[in-house]
C-alpha atoms as a PDB file:
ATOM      1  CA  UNK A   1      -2.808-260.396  91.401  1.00  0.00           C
ATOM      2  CA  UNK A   2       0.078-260.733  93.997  1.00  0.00           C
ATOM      3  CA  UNK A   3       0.193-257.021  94.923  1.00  0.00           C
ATOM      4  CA  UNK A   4      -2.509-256.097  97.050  1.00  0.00           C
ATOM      5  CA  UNK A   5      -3.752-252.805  97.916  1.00  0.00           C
ATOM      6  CA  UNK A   6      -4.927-251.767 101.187  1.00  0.00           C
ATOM      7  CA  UNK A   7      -6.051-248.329 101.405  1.00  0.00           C
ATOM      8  CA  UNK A   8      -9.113-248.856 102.596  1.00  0.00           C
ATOM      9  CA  UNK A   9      -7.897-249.974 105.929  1.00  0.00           C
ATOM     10  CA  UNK A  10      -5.174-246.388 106.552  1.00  0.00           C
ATOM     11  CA  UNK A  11      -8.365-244.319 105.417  1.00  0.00           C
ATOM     12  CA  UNK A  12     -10.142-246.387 107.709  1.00  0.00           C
ATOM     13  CA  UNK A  13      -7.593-245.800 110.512  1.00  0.00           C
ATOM     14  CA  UNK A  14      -7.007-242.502 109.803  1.00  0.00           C
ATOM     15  CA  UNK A  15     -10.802-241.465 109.569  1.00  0.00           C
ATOM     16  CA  UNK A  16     -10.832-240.290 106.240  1.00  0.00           C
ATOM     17  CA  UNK A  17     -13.338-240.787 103.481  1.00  0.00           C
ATOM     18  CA  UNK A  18     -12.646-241.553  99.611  1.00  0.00           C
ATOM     19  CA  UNK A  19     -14.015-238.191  98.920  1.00  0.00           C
ATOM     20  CA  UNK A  20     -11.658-236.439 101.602  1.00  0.00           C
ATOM     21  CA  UNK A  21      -8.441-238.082 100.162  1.00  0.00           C
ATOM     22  CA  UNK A  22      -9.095-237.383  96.402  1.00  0.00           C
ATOM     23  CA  UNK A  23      -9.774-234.054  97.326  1.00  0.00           C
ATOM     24  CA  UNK A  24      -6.025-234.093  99.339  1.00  0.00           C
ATOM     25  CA  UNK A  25      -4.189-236.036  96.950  1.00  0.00           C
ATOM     26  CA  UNK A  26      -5.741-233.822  93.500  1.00  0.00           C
ATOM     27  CA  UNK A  27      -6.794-237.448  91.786  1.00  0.00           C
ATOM     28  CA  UNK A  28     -10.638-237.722  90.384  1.00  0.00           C
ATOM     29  CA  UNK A  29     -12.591-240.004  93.082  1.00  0.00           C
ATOM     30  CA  UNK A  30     -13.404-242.777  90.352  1.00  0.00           C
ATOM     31  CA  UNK A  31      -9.419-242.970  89.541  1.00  0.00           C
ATOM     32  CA  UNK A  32      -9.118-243.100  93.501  1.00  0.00           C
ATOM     33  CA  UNK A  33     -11.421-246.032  93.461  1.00  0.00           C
ATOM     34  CA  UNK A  34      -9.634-247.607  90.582  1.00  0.00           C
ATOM     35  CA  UNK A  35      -6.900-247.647  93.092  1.00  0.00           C
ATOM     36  CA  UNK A  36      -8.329-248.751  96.263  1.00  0.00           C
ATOM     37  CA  UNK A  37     -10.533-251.238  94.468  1.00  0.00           C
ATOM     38  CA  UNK A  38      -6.984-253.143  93.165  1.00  0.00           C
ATOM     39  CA  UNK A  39      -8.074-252.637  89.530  1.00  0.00           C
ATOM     40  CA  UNK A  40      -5.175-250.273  89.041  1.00  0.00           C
ATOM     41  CA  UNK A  41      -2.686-251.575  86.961  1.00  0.00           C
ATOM     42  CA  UNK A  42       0.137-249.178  87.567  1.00  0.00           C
ATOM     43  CA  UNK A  43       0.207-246.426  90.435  1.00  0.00           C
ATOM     44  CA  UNK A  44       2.476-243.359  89.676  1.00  0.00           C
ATOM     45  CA  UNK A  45       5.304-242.413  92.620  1.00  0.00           C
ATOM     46  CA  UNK A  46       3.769-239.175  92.843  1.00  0.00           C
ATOM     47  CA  UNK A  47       0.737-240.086  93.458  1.00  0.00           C
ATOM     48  CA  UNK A  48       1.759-242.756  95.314  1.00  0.00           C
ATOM     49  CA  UNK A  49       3.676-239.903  97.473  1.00  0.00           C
ATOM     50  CA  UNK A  50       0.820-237.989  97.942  1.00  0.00           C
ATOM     51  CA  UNK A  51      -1.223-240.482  99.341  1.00  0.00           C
ATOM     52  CA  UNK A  52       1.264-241.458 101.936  1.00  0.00           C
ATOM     53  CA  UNK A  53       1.598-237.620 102.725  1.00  0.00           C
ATOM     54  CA  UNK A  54      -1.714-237.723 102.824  1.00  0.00           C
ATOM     55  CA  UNK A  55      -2.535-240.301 105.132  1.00  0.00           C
ATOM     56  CA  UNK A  56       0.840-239.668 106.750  1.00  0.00           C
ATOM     57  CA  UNK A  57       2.257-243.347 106.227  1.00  0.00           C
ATOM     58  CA  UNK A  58       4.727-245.463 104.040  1.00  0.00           C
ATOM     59  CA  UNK A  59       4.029-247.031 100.799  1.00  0.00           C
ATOM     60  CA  UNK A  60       3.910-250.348 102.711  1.00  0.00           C
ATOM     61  CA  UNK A  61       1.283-249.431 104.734  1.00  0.00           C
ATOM     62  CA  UNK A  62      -0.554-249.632 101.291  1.00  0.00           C
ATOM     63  CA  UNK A  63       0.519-251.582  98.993  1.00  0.00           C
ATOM     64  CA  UNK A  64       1.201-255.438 100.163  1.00  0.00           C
ATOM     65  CA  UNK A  65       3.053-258.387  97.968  1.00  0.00           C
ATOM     66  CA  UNK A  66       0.933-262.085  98.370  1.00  0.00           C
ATOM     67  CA  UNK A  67       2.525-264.907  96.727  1.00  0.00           C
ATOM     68  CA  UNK A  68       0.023-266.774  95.056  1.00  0.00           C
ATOM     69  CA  UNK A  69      -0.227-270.061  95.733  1.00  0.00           C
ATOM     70  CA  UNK A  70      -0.496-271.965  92.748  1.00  0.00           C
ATOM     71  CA  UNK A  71      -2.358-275.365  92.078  1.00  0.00           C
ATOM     72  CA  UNK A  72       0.356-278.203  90.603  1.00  0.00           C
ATOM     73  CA  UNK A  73      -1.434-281.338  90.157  1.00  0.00           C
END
């Protein structure tokens, strides 16, 4: 998938464990881990918002678009 998710690396930065941020942000630690583990499919704004209040950064500090490089032989 071409969007990547990088919140491990602000909680890293910021010091904060998985249980620490689900317990800010009011979302159940495995749907947390859904998230940082990029099997999410779709992340609400408000949750997306409280994360980033959370961790006090921008969405782009979490979520990261890769172009896939494809294979044409």
């Amino acid at each position: 998938m071409p969007i990547v998710v990088n919140l491990d690396v602000m909680m890293a930065r910021r010091k904060m464990t998985l249980n620490q941020l689900a317990g800010e942000v009011g979302l159940t630690l495995a749907n947390l881990s859904i998230l940082k583990n990029s099997h999410a499919k779709a992340v609400r704004f408000s949750t997306l918002e409280a994360i980033c209040r959370a961790l006090d950064c921008q969405p782009g500090d979490i979520l990261e678009f890769r172009k896939e490089v494809t294979d044409r032989a």
